[in-house]
C-alpha atoms as a PDB file:
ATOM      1  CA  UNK A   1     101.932  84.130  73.465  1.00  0.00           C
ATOM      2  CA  UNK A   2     103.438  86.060  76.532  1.00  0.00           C
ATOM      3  CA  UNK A   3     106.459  84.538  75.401  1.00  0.00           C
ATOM      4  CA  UNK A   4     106.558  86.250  72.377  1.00  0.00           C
ATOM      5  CA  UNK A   5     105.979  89.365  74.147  1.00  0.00           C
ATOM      6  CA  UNK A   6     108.620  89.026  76.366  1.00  0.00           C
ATOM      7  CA  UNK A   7     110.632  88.596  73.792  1.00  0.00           C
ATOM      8  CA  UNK A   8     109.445  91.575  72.000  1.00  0.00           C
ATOM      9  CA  UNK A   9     110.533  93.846  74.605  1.00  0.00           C
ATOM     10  CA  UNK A  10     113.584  92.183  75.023  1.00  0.00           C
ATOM     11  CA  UNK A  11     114.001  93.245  71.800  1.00  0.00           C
ATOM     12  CA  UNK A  12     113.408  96.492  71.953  1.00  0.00           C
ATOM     13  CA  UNK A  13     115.494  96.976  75.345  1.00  0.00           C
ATOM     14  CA  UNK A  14     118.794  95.769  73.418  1.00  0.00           C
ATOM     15  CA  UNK A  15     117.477  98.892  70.805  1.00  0.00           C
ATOM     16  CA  UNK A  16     117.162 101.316  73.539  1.00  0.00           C
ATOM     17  CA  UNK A  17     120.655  99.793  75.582  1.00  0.00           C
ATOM     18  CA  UNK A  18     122.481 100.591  72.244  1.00  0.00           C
ATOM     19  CA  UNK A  19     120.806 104.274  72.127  1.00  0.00           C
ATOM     20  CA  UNK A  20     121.287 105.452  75.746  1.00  0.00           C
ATOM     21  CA  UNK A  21     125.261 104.069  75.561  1.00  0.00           C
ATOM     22  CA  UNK A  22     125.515 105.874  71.717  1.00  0.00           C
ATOM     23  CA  UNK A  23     124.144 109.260  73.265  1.00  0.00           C
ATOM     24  CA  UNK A  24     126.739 109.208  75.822  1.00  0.00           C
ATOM     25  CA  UNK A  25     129.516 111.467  75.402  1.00  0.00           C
ATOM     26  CA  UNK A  26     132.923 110.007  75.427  1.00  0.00           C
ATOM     27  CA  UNK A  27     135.393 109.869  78.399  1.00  0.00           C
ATOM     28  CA  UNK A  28     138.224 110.879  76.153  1.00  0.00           C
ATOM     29  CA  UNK A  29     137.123 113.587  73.590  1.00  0.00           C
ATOM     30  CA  UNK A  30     140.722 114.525  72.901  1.00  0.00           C
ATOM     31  CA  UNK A  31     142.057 118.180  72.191  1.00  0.00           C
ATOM     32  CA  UNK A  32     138.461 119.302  70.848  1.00  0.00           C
ATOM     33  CA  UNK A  33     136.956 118.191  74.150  1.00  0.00           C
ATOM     34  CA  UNK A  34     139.336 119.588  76.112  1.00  0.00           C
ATOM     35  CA  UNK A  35     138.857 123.376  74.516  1.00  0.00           C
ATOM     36  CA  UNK A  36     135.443 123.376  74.014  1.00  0.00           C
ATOM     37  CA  UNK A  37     133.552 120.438  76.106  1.00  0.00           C
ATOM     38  CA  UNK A  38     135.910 120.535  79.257  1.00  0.00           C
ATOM     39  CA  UNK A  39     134.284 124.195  79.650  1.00  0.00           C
ATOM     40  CA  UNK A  40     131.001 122.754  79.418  1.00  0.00           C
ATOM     41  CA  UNK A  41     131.535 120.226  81.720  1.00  0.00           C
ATOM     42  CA  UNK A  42     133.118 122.287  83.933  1.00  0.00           C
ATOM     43  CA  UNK A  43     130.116 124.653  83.970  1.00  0.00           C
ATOM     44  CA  UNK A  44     127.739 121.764  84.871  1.00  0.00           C
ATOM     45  CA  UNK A  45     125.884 122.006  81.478  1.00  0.00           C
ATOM     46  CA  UNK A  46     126.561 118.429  79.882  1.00  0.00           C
ATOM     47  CA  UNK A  47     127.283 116.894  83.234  1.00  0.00           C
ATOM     48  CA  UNK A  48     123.855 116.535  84.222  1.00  0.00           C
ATOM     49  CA  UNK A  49     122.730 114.747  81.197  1.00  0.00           C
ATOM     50  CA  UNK A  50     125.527 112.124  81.284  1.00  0.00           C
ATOM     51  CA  UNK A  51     124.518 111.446  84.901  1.00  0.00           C
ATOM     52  CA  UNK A  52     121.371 110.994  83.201  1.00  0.00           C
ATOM     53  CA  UNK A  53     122.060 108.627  80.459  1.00  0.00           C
ATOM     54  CA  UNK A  54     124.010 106.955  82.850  1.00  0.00           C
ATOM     55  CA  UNK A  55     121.384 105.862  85.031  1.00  0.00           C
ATOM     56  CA  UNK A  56     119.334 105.523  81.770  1.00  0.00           C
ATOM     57  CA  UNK A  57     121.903 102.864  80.887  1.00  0.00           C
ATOM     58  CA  UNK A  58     121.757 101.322  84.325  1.00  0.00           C
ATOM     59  CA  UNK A  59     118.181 100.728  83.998  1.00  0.00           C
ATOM     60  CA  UNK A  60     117.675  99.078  80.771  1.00  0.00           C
ATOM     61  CA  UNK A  61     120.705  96.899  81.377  1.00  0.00           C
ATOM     62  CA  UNK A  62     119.284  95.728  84.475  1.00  0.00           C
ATOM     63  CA  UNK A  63     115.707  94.973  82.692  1.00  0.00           C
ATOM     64  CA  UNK A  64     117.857  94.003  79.307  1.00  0.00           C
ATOM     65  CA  UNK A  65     119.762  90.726  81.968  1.00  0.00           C
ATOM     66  CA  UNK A  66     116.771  90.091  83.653  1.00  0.00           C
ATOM     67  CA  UNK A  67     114.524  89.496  80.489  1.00  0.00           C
ATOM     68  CA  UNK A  68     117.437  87.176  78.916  1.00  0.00           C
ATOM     69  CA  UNK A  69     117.890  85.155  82.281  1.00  0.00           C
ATOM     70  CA  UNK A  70     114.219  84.750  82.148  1.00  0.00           C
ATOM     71  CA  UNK A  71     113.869  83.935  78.273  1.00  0.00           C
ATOM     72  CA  UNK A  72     116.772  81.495  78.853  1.00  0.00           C
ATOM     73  CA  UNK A  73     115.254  79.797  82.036  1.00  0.00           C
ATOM     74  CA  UNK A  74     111.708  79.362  79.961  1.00  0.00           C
ATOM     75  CA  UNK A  75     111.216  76.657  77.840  1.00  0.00           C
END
């Protein structure tokens, strides 16, 4: 039983890993980004929430390896 929990929120931690690195804006954005995002950036209006979604990321990665080394290590 609290296996199949754990795996349930493993589950839903690879969902939520996939979200926080979709909503991320890209490093390149090419010409577009440079007109209108680079002034945005600039400004310190997107910058804070990539910082963020970056830790975001950080987070559930760390949770994401932990649950699989522990799912794989349980038999």
């Amino acid at each position: 039983m609290l296996k199949a929990i754990l795996t349930a929120f493993h589950i839903l931690l690879s969902l939520a890993l996939i979200a926080a690195v979709i909503m991320q804006s890209g490093r390149s954005a090419g010409l577009s980004g440079v007109i209108s995002g680079g002034a945005e950036s600039f400004l310190g209006k997107k910058k804070s929430l990539d910082e963020l979604l970056g830790k975001i990321t950080i987070a559930v990665a760390v949770l994401y390896a932990l649950t699989a080394l522990f799912l794989a290590v349980w038999r």
